[in-house]
C-alpha atoms as a PDB file:
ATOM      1  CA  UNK A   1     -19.023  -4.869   5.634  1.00  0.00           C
ATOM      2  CA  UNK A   2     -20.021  -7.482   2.884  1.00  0.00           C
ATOM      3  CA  UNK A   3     -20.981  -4.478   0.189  1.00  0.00           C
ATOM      4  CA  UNK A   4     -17.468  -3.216   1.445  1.00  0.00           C
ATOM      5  CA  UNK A   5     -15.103  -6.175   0.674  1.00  0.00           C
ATOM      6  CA  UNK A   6     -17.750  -6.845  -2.811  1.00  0.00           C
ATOM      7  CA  UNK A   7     -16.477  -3.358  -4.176  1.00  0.00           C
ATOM      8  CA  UNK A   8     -13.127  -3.894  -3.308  1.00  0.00           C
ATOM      9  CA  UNK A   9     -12.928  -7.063  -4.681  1.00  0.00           C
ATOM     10  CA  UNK A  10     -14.434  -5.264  -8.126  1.00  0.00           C
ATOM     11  CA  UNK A  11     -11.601  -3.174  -7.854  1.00  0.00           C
ATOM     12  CA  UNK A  12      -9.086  -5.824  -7.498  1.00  0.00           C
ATOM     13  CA  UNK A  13     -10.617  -8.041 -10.293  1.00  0.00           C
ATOM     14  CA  UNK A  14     -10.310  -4.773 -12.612  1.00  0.00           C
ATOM     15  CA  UNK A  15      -6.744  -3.604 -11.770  1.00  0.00           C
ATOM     16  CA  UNK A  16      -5.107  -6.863 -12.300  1.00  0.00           C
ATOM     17  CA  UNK A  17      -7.372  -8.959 -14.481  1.00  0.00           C
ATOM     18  CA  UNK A  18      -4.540  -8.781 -17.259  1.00  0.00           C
ATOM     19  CA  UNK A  19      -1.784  -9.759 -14.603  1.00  0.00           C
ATOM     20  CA  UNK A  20      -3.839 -12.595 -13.475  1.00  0.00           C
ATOM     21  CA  UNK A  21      -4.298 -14.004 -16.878  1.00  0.00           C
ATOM     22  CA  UNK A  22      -0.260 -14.236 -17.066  1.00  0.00           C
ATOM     23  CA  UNK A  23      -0.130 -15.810 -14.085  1.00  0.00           C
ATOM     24  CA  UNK A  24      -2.586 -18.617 -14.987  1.00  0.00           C
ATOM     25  CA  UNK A  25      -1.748 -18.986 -18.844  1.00  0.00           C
ATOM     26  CA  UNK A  26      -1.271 -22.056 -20.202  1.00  0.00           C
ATOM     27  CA  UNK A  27      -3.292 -23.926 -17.443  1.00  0.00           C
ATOM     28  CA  UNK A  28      -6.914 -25.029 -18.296  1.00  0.00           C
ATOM     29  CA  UNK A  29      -8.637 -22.798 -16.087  1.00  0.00           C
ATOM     30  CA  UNK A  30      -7.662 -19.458 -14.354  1.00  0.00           C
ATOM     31  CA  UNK A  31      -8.564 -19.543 -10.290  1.00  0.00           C
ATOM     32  CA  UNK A  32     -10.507 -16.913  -8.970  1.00  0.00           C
ATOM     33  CA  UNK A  33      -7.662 -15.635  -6.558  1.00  0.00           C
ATOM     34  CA  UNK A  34      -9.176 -12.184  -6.172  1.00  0.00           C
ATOM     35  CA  UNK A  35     -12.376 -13.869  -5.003  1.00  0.00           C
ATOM     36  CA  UNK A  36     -10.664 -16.538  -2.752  1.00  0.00           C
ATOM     37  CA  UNK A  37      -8.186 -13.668  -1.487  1.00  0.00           C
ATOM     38  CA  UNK A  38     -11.214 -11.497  -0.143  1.00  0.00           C
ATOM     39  CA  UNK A  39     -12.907 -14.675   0.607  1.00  0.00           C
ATOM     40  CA  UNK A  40      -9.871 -15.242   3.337  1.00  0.00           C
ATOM     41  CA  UNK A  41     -10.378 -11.754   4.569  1.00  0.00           C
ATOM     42  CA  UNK A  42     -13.993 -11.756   5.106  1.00  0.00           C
ATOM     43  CA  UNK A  43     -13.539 -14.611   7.296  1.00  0.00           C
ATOM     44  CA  UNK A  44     -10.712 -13.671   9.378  1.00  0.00           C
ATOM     45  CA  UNK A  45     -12.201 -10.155   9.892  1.00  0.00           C
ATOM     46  CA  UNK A  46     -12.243  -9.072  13.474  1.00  0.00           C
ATOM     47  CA  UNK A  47     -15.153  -6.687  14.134  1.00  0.00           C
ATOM     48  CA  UNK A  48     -14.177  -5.242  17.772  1.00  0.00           C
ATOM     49  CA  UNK A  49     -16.969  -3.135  19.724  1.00  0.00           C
ATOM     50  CA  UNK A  50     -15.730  -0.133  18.661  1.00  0.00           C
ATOM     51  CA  UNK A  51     -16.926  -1.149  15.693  1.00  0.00           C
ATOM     52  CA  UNK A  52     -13.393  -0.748  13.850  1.00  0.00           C
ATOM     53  CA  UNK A  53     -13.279  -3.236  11.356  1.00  0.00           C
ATOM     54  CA  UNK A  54      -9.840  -5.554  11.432  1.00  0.00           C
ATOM     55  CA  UNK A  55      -8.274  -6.489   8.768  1.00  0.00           C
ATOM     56  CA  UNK A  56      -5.846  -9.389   8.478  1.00  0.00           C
ATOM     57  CA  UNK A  57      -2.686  -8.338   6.703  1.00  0.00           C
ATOM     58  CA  UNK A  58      -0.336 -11.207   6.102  1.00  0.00           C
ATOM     59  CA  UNK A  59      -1.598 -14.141   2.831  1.00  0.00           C
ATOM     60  CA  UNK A  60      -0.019 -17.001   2.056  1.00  0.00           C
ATOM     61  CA  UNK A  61      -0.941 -18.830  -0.597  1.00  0.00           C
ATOM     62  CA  UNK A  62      -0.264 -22.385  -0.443  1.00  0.00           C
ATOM     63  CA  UNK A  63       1.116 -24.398  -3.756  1.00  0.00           C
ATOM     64  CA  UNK A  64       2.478 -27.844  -4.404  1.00  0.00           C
ATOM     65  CA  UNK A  65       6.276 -28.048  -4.807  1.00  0.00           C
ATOM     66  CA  UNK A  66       6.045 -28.370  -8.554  1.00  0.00           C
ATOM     67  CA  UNK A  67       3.907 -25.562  -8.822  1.00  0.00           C
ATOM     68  CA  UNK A  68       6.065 -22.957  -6.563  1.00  0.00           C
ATOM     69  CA  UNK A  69       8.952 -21.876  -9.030  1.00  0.00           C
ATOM     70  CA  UNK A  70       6.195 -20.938 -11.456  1.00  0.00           C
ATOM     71  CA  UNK A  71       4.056 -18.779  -8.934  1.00  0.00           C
ATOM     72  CA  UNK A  72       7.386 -17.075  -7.285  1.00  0.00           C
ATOM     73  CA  UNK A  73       7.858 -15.805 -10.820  1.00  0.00           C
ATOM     74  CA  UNK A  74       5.003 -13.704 -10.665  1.00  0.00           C
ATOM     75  CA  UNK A  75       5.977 -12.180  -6.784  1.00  0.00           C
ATOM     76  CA  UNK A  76       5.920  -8.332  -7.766  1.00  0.00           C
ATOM     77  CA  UNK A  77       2.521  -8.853  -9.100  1.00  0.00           C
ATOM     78  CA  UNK A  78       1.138 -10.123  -5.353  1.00  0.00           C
ATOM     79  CA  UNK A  79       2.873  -7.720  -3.788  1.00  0.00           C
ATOM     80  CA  UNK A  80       1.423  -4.664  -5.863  1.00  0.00           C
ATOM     81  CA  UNK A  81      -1.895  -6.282  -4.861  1.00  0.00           C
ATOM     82  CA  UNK A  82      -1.226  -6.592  -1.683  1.00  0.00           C
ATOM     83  CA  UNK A  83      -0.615  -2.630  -1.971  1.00  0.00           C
ATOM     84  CA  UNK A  84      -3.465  -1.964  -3.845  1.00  0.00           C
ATOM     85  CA  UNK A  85      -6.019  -4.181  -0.921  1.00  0.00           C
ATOM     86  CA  UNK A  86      -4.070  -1.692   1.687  1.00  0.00           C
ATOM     87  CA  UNK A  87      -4.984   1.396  -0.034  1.00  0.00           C
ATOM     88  CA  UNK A  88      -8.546   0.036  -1.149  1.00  0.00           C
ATOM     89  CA  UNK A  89      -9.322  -1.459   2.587  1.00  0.00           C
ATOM     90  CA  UNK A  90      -8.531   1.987   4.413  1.00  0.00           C
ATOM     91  CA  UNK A  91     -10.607   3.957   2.217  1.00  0.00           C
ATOM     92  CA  UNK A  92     -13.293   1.441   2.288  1.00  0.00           C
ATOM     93  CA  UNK A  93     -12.935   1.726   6.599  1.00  0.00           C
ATOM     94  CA  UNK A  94     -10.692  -1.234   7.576  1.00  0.00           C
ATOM     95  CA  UNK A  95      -7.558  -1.370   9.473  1.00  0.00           C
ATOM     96  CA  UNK A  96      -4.528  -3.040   9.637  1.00  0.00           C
ATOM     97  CA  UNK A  97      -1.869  -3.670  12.018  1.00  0.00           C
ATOM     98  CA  UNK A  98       0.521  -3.288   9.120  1.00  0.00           C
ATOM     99  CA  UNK A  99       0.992  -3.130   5.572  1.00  0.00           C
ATOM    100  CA  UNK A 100      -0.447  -6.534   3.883  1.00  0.00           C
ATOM    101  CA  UNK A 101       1.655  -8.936   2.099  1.00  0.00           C
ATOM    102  CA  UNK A 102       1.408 -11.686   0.147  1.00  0.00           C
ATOM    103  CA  UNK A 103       3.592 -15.063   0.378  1.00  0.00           C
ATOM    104  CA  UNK A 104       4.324 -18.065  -1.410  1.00  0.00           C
ATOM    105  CA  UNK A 105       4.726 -20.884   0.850  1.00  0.00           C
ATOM    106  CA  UNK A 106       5.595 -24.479  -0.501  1.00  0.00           C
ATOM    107  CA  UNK A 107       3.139 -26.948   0.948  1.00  0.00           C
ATOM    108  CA  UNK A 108       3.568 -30.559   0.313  1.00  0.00           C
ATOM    109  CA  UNK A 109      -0.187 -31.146   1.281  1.00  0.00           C
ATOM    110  CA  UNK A 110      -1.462 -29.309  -1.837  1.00  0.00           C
ATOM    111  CA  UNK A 111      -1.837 -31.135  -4.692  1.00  0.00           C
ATOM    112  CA  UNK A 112      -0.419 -29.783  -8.054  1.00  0.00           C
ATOM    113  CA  UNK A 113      -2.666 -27.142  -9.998  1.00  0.00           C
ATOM    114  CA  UNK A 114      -4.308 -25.949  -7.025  1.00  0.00           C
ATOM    115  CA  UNK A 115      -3.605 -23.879  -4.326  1.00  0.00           C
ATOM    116  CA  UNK A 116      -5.303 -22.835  -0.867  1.00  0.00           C
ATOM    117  CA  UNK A 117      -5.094 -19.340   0.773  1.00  0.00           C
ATOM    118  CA  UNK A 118      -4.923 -18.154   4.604  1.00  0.00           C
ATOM    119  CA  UNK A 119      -4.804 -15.035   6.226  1.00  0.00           C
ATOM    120  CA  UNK A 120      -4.036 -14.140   9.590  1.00  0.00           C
ATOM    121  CA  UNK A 121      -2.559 -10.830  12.275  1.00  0.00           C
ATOM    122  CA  UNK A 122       0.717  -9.288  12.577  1.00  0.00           C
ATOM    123  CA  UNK A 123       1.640 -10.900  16.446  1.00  0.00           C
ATOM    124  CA  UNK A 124       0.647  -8.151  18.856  1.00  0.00           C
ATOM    125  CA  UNK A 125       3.439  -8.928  20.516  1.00  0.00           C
ATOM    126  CA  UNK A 126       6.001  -8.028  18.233  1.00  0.00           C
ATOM    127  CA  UNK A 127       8.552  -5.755  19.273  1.00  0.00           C
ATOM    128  CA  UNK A 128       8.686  -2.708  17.418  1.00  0.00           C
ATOM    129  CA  UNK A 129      11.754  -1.648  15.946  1.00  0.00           C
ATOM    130  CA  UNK A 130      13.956   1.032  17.259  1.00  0.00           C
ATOM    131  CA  UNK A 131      13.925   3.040  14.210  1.00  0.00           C
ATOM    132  CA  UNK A 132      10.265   2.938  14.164  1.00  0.00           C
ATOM    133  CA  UNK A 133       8.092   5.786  15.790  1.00  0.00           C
ATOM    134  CA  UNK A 134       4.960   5.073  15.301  1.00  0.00           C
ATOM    135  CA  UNK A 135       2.876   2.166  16.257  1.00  0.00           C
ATOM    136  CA  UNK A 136       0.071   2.420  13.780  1.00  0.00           C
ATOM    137  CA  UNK A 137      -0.610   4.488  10.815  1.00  0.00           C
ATOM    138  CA  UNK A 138      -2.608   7.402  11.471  1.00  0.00           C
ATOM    139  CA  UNK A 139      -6.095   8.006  11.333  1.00  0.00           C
ATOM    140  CA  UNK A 140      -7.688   9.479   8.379  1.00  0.00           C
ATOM    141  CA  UNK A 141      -9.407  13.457   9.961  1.00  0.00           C
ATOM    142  CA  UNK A 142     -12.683  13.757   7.593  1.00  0.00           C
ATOM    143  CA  UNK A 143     -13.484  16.297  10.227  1.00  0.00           C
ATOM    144  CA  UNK A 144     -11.024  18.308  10.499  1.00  0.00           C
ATOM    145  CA  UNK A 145     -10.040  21.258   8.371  1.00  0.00           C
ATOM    146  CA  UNK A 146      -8.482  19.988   4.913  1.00  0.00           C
ATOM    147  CA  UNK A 147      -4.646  21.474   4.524  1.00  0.00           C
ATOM    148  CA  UNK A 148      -5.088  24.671   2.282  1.00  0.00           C
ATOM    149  CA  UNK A 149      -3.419  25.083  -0.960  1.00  0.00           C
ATOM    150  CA  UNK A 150      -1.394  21.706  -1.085  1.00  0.00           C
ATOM    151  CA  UNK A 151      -0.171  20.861  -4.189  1.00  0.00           C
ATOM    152  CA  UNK A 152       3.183  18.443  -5.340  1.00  0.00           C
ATOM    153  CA  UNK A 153       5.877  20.174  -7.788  1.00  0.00           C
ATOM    154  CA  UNK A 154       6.128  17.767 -10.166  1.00  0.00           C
ATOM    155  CA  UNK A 155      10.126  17.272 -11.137  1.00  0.00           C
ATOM    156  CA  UNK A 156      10.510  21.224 -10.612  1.00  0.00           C
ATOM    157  CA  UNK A 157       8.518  22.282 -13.712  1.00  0.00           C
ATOM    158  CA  UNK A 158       4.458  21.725 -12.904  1.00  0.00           C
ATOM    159  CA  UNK A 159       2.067  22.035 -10.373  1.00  0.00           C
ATOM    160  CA  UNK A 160      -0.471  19.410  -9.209  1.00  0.00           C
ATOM    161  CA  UNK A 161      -2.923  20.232  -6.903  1.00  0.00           C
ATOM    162  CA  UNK A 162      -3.928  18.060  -3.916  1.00  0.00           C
ATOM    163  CA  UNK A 163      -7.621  18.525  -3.776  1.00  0.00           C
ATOM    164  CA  UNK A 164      -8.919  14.740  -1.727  1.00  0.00           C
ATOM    165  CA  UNK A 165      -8.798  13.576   1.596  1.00  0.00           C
ATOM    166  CA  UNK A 166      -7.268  10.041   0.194  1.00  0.00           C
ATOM    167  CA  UNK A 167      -4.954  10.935  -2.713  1.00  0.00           C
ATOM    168  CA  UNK A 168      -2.874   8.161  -4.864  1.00  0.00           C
ATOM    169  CA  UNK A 169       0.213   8.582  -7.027  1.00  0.00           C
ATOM    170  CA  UNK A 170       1.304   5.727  -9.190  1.00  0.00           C
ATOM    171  CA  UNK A 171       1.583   4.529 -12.334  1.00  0.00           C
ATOM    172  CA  UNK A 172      -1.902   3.110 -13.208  1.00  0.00           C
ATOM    173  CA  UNK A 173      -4.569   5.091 -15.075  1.00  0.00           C
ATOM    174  CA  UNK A 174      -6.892   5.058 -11.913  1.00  0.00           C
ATOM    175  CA  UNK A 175      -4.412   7.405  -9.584  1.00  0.00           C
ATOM    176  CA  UNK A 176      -5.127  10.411  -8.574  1.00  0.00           C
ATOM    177  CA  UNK A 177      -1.740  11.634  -9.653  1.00  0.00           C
ATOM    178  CA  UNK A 178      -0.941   9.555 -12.836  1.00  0.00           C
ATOM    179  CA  UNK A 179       2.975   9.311 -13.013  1.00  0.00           C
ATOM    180  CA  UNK A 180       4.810   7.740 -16.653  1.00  0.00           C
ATOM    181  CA  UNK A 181       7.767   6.584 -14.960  1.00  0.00           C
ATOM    182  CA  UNK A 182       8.561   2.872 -15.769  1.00  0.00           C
ATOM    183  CA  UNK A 183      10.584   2.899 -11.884  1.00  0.00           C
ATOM    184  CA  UNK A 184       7.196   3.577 -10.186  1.00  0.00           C
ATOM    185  CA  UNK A 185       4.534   0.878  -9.093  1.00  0.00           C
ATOM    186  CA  UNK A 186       0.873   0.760  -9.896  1.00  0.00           C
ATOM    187  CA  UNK A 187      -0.078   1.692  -7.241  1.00  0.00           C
ATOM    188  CA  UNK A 188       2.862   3.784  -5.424  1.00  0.00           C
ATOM    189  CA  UNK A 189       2.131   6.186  -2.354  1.00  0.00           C
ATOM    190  CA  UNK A 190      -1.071   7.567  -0.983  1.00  0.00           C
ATOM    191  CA  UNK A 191      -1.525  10.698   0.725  1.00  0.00           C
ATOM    192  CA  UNK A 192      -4.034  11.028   3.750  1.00  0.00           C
ATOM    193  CA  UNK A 193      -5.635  14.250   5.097  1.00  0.00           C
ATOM    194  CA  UNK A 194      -4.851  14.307   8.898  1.00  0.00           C
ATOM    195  CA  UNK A 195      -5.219  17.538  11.645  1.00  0.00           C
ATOM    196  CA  UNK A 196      -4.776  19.927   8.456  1.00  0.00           C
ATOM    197  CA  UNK A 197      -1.855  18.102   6.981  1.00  0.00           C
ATOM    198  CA  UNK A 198      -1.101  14.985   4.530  1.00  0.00           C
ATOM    199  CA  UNK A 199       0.495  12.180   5.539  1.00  0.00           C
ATOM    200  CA  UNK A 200       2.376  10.406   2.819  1.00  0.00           C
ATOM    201  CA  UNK A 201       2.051   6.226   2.918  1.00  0.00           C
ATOM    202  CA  UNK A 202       4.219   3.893   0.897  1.00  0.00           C
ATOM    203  CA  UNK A 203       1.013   0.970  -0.075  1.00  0.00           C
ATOM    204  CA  UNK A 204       3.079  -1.774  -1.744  1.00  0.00           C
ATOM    205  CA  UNK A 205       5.711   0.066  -3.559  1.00  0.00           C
ATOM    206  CA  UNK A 206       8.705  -1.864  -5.324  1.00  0.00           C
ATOM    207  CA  UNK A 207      11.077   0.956  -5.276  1.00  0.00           C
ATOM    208  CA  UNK A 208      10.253   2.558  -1.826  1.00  0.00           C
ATOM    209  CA  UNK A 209       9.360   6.455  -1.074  1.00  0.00           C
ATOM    210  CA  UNK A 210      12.144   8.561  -0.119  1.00  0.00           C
ATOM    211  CA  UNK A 211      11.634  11.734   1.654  1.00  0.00           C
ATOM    212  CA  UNK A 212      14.443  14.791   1.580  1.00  0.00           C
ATOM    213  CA  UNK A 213      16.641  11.427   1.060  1.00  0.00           C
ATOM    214  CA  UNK A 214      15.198   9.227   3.692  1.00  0.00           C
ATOM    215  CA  UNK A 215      13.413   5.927   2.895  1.00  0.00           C
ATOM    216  CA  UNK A 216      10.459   6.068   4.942  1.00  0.00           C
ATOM    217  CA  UNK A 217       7.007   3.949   5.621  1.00  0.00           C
ATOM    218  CA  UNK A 218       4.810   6.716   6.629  1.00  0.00           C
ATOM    219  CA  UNK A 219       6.032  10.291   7.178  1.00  0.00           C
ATOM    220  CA  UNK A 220       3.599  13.685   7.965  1.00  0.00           C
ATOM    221  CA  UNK A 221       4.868  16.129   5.143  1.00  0.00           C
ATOM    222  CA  UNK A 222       5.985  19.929   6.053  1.00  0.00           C
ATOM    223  CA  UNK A 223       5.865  22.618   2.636  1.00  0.00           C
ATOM    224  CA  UNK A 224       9.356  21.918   1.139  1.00  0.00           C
ATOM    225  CA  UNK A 225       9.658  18.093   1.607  1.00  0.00           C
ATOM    226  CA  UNK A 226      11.245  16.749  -1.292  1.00  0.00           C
ATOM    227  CA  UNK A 227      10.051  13.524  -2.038  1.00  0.00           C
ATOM    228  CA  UNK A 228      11.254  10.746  -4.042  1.00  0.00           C
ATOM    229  CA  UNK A 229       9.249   8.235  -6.011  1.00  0.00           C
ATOM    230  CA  UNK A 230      11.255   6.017  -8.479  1.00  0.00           C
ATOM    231  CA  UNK A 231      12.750   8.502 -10.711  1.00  0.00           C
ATOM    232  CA  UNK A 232      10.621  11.382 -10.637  1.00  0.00           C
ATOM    233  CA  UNK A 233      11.036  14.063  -7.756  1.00  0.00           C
ATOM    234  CA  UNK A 234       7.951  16.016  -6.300  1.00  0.00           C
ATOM    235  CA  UNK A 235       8.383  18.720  -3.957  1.00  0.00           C
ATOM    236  CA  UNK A 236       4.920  19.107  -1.149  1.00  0.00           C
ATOM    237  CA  UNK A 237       3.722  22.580  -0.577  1.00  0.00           C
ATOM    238  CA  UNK A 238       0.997  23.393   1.418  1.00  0.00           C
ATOM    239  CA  UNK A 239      -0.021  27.205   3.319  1.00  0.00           C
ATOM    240  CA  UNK A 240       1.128  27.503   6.707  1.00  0.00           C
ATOM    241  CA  UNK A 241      -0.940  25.695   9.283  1.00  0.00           C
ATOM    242  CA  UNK A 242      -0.804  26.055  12.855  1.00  0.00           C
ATOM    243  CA  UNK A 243       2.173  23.733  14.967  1.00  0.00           C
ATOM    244  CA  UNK A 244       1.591  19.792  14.855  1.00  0.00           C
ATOM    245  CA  UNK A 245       4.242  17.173  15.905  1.00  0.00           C
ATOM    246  CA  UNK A 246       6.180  15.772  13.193  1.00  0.00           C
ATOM    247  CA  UNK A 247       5.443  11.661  12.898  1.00  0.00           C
ATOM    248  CA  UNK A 248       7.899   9.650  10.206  1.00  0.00           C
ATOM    249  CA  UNK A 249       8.283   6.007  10.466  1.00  0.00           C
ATOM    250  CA  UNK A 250      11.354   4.838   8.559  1.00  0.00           C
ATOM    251  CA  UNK A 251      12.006   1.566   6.666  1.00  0.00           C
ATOM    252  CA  UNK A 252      14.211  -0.512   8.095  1.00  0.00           C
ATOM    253  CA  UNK A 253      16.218  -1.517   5.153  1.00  0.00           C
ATOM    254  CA  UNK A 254      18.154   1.902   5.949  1.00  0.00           C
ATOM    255  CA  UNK A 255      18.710   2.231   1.790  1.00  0.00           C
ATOM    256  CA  UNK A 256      18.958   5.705   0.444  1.00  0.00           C
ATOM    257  CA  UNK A 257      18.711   6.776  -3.074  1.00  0.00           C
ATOM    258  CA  UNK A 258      22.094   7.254  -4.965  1.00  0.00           C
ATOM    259  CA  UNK A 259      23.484  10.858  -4.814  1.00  0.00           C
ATOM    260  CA  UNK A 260      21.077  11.648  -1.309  1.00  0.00           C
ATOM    261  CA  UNK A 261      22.932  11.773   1.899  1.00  0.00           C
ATOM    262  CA  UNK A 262      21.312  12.464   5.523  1.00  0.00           C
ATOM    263  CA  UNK A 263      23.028  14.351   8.179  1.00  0.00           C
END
């Protein structure tokens, strides 16, 4: 577990090292969030006896009142590495309950130019929401057979194959799927080999994932789905497989991209 949470804290450190540096200019040392981030998580792991390794999912990081406006600026930064530790953790083998996040909470206990992090669960008892139909995301099928021939159609005009079990579109250089569009995060959507078909994930996204005009969380692609990420448009084709149920879980913002309509 410890080599685990070292690599992805490498990770972490080298995706955002610039982003960190803007958050912490101008004050006379920079933190080591990254370290004291992963430093929360290691402790607040729960290993159960199946041996499935728990992640926390929800960070706040605590900051003295004058120190909050200043660290609020810099939200869509935490979030895209709150993204970034959900598609790093499952491919390293944790779980989640949910997607991480990362809060700013204004604690008068802190004193100014320091901060303190903690970490804890989603409630298990939180009721799900009606629009949602699945309880967890799915697992990732190393076993099973990988979908034939899947590739994206990249805004009608090229093809990209899908040739991983864990595949990542976004915007930084260390996607699978690199995409130049200034409306898409880092660190965007992953796609996840499961029973011979991908499942698409949003990890952390600003803009959201829209598929055939629905905003969605987590939705098991068919060949044809058209889906949306920021402005560019990818269309998923893969060779027939044999039947498996359809899982989507929507967001619950019910937003849908201008010009799409559902029926």
């Amino acid at each position: 577990m410890n080599k685990n949470l070292d690599l992805i804290e490498h990770r972490l450190r080298t995706l955002f090292e610039e982003d960190l540096i803007a958050i912490f200019i101008g004050k006379r040392q920079n933190p080591p969030l990254i370290d004291d981030l992963i430093q929360s998580m290691r402790i607040n792991i729960n290993n159960k006896a199946s041996n499935e390794l728990l992640s926390p999912n929800i960070f706040n990081i605590h900051v003295s009142s004058a120190d909050y406006d200043d660290w609020t600026l810099h939200q869509s930064v935490l979030d895209e590495i709150a993204g970034s530790l959900f598609s790093l953790g499952v491919s390293e083998g944790f779980n989640f309950k949910d997607q991480p996040s990362i809060s700013i909470t204004d604690d008068p206990a802190v004193k100014q130019g320091t901060y303190r992090i903690t970490a804890k669960f989603s409630p298990s008892t939180e009721p799900m929401k009606d629009t949602t139909s699945v309880t967890k995301p799915e697992q990732i099928d190393f076993t099973g057979t990988f979908p034939k021939n899947a590739f994206l159609v990249i805004n009608g005009k090229e093809n990209f194959p899908i040739d991983k079990f864990v595949f990542n579109i976004g915007r930084h250089s260390d996607n699978d799927l690199l995409l130049d569009d200034p409306y898409i995060s880092r660190h965007h959507a992953q796609l996840r080999a499961v029973n011979q078909q991908f499942v698409i994930f949003d990890v952390g996204s600003k803009g959201g994932i829209f598929v055939n005009g629905r905003k969605i969380i987590q939705s098991t692609l068919q060949t044809g789905d058209v889906i949306q990420v920021g402005a560019t448009h990818l269309i998923y084709i893969q060779d027939s497989t044999s039947h498996h149920y359809t899982t989507t879980m929507p967001a619950d913002d019910g937003d849908y991209p201008q010009g799409s309509h559902t029926k």
